[in-house]
Protein backbone atom coordinates (compact mmCIF):
# COMPACT_ATOMS: atom_id res chain seq x y z
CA UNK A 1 0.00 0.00 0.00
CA UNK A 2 1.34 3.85 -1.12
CA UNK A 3 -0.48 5.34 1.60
CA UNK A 4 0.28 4.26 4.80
CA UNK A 5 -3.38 3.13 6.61
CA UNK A 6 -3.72 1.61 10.07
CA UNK A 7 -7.10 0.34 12.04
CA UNK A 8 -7.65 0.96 15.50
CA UNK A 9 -10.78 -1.53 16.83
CA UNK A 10 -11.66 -1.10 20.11
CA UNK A 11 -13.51 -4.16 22.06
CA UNK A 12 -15.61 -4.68 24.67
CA UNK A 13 -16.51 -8.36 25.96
CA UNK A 14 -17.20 -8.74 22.09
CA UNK A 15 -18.37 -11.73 20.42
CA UNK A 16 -15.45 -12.90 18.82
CA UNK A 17 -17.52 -14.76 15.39
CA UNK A 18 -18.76 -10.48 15.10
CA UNK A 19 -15.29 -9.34 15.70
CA UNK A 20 -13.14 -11.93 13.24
CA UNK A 21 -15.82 -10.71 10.37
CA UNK A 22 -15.16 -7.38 11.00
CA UNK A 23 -11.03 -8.23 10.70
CA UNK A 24 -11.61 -10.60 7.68
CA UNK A 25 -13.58 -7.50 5.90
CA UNK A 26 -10.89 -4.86 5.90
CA UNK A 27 -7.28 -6.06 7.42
CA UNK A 28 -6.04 -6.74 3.52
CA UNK A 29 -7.12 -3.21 3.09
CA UNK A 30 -4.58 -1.84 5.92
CA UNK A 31 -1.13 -1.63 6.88
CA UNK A 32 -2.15 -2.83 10.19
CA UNK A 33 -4.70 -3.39 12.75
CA UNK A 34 -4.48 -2.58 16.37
CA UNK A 35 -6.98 -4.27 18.46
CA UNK A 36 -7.70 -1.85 21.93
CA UNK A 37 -9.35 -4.22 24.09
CA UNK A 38 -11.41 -2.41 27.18
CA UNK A 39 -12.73 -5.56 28.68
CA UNK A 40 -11.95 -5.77 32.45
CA UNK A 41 -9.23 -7.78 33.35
CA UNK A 42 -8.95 -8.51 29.38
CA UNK A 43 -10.22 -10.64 26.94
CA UNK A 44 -7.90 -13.71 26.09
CA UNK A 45 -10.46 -14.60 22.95
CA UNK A 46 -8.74 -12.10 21.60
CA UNK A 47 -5.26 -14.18 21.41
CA UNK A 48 -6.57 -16.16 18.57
CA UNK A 49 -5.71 -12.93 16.73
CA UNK A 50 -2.47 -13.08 17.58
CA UNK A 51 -2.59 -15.55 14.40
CA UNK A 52 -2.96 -13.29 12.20
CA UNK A 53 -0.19 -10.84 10.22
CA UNK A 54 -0.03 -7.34 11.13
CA UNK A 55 -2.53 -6.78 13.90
CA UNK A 56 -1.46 -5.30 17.36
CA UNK A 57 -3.64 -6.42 20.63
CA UNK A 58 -3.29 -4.13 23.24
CA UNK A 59 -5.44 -5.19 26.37
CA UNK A 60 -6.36 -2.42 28.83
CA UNK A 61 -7.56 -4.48 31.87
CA UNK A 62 -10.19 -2.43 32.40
CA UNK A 63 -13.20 -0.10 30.66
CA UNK A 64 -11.91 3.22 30.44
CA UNK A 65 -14.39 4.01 27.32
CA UNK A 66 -14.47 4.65 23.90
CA UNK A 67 -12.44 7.60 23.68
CA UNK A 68 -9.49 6.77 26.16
CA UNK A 69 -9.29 3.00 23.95
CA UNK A 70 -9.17 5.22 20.61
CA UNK A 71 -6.65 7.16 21.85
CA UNK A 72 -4.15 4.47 22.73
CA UNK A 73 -4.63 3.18 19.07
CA UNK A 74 -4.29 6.53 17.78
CA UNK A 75 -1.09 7.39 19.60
CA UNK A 76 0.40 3.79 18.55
CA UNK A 77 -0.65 4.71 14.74
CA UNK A 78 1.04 7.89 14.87
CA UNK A 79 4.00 6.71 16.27
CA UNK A 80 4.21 4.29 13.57
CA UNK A 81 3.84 6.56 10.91
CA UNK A 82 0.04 5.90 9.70
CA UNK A 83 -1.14 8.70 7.04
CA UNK A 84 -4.36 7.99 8.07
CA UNK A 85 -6.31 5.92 10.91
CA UNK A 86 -9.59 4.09 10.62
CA UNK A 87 -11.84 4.09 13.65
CA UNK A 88 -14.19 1.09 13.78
CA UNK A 89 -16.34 -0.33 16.76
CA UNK A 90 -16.10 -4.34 17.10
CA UNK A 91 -19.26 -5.05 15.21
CA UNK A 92 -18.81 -3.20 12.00
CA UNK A 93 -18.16 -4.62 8.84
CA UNK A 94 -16.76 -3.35 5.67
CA UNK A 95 -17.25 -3.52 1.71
CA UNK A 96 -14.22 -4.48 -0.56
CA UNK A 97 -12.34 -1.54 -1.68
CA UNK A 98 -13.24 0.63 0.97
CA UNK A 99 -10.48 2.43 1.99
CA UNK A 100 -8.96 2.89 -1.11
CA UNK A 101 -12.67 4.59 -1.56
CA UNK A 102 -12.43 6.73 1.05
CA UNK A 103 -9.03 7.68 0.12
CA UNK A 104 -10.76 9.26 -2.54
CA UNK A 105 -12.69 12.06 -0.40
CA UNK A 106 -9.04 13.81 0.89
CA UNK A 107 -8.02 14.80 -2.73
CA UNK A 108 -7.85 18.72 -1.50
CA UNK A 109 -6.24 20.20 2.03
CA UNK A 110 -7.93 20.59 5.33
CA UNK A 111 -10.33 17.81 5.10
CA UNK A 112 -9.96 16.17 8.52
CA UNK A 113 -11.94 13.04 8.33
CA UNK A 114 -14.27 11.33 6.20
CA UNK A 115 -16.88 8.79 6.44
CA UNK A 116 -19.64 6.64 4.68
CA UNK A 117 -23.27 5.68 5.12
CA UNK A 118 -24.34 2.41 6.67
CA UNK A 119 -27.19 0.25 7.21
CA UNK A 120 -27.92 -0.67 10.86
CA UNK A 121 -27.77 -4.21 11.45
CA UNK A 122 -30.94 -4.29 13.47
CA UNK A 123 -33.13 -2.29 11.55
CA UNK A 124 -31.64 -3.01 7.83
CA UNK A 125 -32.11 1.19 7.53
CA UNK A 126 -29.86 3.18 5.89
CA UNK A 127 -29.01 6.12 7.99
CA UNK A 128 -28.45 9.60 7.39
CA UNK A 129 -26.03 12.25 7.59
CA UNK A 130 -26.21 15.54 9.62
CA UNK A 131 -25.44 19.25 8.07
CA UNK A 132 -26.03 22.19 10.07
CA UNK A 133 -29.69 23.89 9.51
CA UNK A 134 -31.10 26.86 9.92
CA UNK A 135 -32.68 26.07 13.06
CA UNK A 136 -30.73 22.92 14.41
CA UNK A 137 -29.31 19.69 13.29
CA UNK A 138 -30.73 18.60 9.44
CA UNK A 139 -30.96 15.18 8.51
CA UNK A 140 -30.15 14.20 4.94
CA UNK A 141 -30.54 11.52 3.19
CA UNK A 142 -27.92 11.19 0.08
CA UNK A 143 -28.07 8.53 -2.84
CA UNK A 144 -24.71 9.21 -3.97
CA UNK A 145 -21.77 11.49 -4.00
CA UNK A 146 -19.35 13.40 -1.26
CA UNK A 147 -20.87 16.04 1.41
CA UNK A 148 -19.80 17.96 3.45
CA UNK A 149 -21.30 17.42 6.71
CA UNK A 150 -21.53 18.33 10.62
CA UNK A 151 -20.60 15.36 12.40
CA UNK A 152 -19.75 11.25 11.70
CA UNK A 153 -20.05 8.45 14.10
CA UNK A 154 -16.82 7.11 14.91
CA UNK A 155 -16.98 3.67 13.52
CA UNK A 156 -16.12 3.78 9.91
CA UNK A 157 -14.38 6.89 9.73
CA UNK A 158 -10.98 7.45 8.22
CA UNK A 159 -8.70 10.27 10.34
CA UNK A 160 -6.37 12.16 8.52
CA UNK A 161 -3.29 12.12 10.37
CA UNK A 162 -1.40 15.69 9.83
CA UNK A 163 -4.00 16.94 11.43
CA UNK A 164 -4.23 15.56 14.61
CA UNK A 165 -1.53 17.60 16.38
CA UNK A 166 -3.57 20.87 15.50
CA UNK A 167 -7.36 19.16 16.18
CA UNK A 168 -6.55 17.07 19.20
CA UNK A 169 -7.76 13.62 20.44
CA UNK A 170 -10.92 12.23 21.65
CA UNK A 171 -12.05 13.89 24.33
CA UNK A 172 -11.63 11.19 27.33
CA UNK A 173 -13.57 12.75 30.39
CA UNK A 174 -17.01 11.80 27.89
CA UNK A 175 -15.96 8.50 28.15
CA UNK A 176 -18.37 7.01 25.51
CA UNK A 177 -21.42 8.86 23.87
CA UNK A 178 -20.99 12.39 21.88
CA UNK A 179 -17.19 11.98 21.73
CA UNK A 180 -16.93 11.00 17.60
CA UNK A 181 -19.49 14.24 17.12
CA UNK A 182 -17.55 16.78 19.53
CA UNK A 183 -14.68 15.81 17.83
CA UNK A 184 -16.01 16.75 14.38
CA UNK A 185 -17.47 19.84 15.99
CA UNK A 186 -14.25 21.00 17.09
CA UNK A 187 -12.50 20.22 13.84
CA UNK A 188 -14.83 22.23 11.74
CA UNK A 189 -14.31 25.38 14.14
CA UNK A 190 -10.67 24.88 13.58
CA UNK A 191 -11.43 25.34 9.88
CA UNK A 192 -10.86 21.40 8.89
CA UNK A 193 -13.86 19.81 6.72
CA UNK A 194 -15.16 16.71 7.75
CA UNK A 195 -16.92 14.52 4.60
CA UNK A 196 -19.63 12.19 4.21
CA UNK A 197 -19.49 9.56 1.31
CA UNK A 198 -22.62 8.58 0.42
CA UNK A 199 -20.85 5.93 -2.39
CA UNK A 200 -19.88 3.83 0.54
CA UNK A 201 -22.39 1.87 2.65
CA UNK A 202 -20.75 -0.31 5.53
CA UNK A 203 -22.70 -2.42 7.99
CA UNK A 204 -22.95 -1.50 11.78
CA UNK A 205 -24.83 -2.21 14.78
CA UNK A 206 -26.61 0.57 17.36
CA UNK A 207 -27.33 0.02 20.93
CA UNK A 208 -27.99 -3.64 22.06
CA UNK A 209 -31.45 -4.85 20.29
CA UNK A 210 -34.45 -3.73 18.65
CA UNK A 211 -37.66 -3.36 21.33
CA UNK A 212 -41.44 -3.68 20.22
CA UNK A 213 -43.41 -0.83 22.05
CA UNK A 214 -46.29 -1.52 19.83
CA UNK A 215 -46.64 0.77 17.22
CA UNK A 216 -42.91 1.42 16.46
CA UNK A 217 -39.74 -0.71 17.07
CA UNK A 218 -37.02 1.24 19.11
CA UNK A 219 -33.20 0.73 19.87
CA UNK A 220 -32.89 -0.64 23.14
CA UNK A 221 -29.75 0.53 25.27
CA UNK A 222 -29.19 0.19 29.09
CA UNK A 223 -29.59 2.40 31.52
CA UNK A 224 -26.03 3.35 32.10
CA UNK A 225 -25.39 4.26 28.36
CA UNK A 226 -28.73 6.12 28.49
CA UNK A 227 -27.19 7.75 31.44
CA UNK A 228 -24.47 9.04 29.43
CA UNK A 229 -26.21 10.00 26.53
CA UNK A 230 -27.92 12.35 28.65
CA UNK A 231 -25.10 13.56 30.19
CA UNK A 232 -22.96 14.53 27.67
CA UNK A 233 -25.60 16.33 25.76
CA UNK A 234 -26.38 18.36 28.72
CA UNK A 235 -22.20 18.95 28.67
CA UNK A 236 -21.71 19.39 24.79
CA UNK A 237 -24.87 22.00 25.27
CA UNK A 238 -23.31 24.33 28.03
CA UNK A 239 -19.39 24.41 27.96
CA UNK A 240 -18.67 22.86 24.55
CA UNK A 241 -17.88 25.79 22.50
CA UNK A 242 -17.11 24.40 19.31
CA UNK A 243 -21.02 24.52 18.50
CA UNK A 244 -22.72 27.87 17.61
CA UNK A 245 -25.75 29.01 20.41
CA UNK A 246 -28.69 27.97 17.68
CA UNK A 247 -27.25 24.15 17.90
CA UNK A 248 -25.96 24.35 21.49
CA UNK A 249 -29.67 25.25 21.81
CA UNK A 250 -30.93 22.48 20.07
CA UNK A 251 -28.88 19.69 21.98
CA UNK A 252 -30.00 21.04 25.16
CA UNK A 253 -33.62 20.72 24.40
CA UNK A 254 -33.47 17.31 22.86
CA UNK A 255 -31.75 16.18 26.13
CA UNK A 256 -34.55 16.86 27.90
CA UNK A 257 -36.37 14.78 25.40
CA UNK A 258 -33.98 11.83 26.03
CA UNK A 259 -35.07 12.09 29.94
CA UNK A 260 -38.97 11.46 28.31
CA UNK A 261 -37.79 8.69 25.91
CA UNK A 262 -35.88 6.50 27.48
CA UNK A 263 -37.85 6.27 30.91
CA UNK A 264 -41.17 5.73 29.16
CA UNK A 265 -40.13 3.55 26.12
CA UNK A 266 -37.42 1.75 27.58
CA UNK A 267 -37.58 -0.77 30.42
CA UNK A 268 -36.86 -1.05 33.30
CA UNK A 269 -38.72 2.33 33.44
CA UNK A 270 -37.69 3.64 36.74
CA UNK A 271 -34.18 2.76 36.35
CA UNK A 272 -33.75 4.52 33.18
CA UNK A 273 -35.54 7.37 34.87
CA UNK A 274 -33.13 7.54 37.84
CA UNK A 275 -30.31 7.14 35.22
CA UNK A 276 -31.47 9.87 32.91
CA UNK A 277 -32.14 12.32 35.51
CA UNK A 278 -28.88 11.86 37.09
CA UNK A 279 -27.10 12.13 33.80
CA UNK A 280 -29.01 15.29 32.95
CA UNK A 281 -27.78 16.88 36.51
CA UNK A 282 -24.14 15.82 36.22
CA UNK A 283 -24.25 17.48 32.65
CA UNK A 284 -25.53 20.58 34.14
CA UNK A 285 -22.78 21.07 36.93
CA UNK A 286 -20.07 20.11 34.33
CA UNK A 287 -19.38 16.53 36.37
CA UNK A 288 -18.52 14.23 33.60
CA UNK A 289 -15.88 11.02 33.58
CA UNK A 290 -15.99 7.51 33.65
């Protein structure tokens, strides 16, 4: 490979027939693979990768999140030399030619990171991208093509390295939810461009399972992700700056909504209500962490 591309997975208690299809779907696309485990007192499923050519396992003995895992891949890629970094969660696979595709979307300067669509494994729905509105956050809903867009989810999307020094890292104190889209946030204010690419589909899995709540079928998380959903909208709302006051706005009042949603739609009701709540109040006073 001419450009030098690494993967950084990051695990947690995964199911290791989900993980090895994610591997066997890109690692002849990359340089290399580093696997950041988070599992408490680590996974040794994961050895069986050990197997395999160019793929680093790195086991953390412990969940310090999403963003603290990414980081310790990111730092290893960048000591290594990678040109560019491809986040993906443990469940995600990938179409053939992929990165070479999304090699495609940094053909001019300052574009910091780029992305594709993908079709959630529960639902089969294609998802959407998100532009900033007039009045908030504006869903679209592209057949083709590259756009420029407001935020990505992490998993799936391809960092360009030379600009990491200048953006920053993942934000670690929001240990899991919000971190891919403050990220992007923060990128754009810096002046960087962050890309969807609609010409790419890949296959990836929210929350745990699909719930029937009779006349629509929801994603079902637990409480203590809904907990920091909550919170770290409530955070991102108030002292994230990298947002202007129209979609600070707009965050706030649709964490108010999650407080709603997730204690009446999702069991166990009271829990998630307890959760919720105490997520929205540790957003408010800026307490945020594992």
């Amino acid at each position: 490979m001419n450009i030098k591309t690494y993967g950084v997975i990051v695990t947690y208690k995964p199911d290791i027939i989900v993980l090895e299809d994610c591997i066997n779907s890109i690692k002849m696309q990359l340089n290399k693979i580093i696997i950041v485990d988070n599992t408490p007192k680590a996974d040794k499923n994961l050895e069986i990768f050990k197997n395999y050519s160019s793929i680093d396992i790195i086991h953390l003995g412990d969940n310090y999140g999403i963003a603290y895992a990414q980081n310790v891949g990111i730092k290893k890629a960048l000591e290594e030399n990678a040109e560019f970094i491809l986040l993906s969660d443990q469940d995600t696979t990938y179409p053939t030619n992929f990165i070479n595709d999304m090699l495609s979307c940094f053909n001019e300067e300052n574009i910091a990171a780029a992305g594709p669509l993908f079709k959630d494994n529960h639902t089969n729905n294609i998802q959407f991208f998100i532009k900033k509105g007039c009045l908030g956050f504006k869903k679209i809903y592209p057949q083709n093509g590259k756009h420029e867009v407001l935020q990505l989810i992490a998993s799936g999307t391809v960092l360009n390295a030379k600009y990491l020094k200048d953006i920053g890292l993942m934000r670690e104190d929001l240990f899991i939810d919000w971190v891919d889209m403050e990220w992007c946030w923060r990128a754009i204010k810096k002046g960087y461009k962050i890309i969807g690419n609609a010409d790419i589909l890949i296959n990836h899995t929210l929350g745990d399972r699909l719930i029937n709540i009779k006349f629509k079928h929801i994603i079902y998380r637990k409480p203590t992700r809904n907990y920091y959903i909550t919170r770290n909208a409530v955070y991102c709302s108030i002292y994230i700056d990298s947002l202007d006051i129209i979609h600070r706005v707009n965050l706030f009042v649709r964490s108010l909504t999650y407080i709603a949603k997730f204690s009446i739609f999702m069991p166990p009701h009271l829990k998630n209500l307890k959760y919720t709540m105490k997520g929205f109040y540790h957003g408010l006073i800026g307490e945020i962490g594992i």
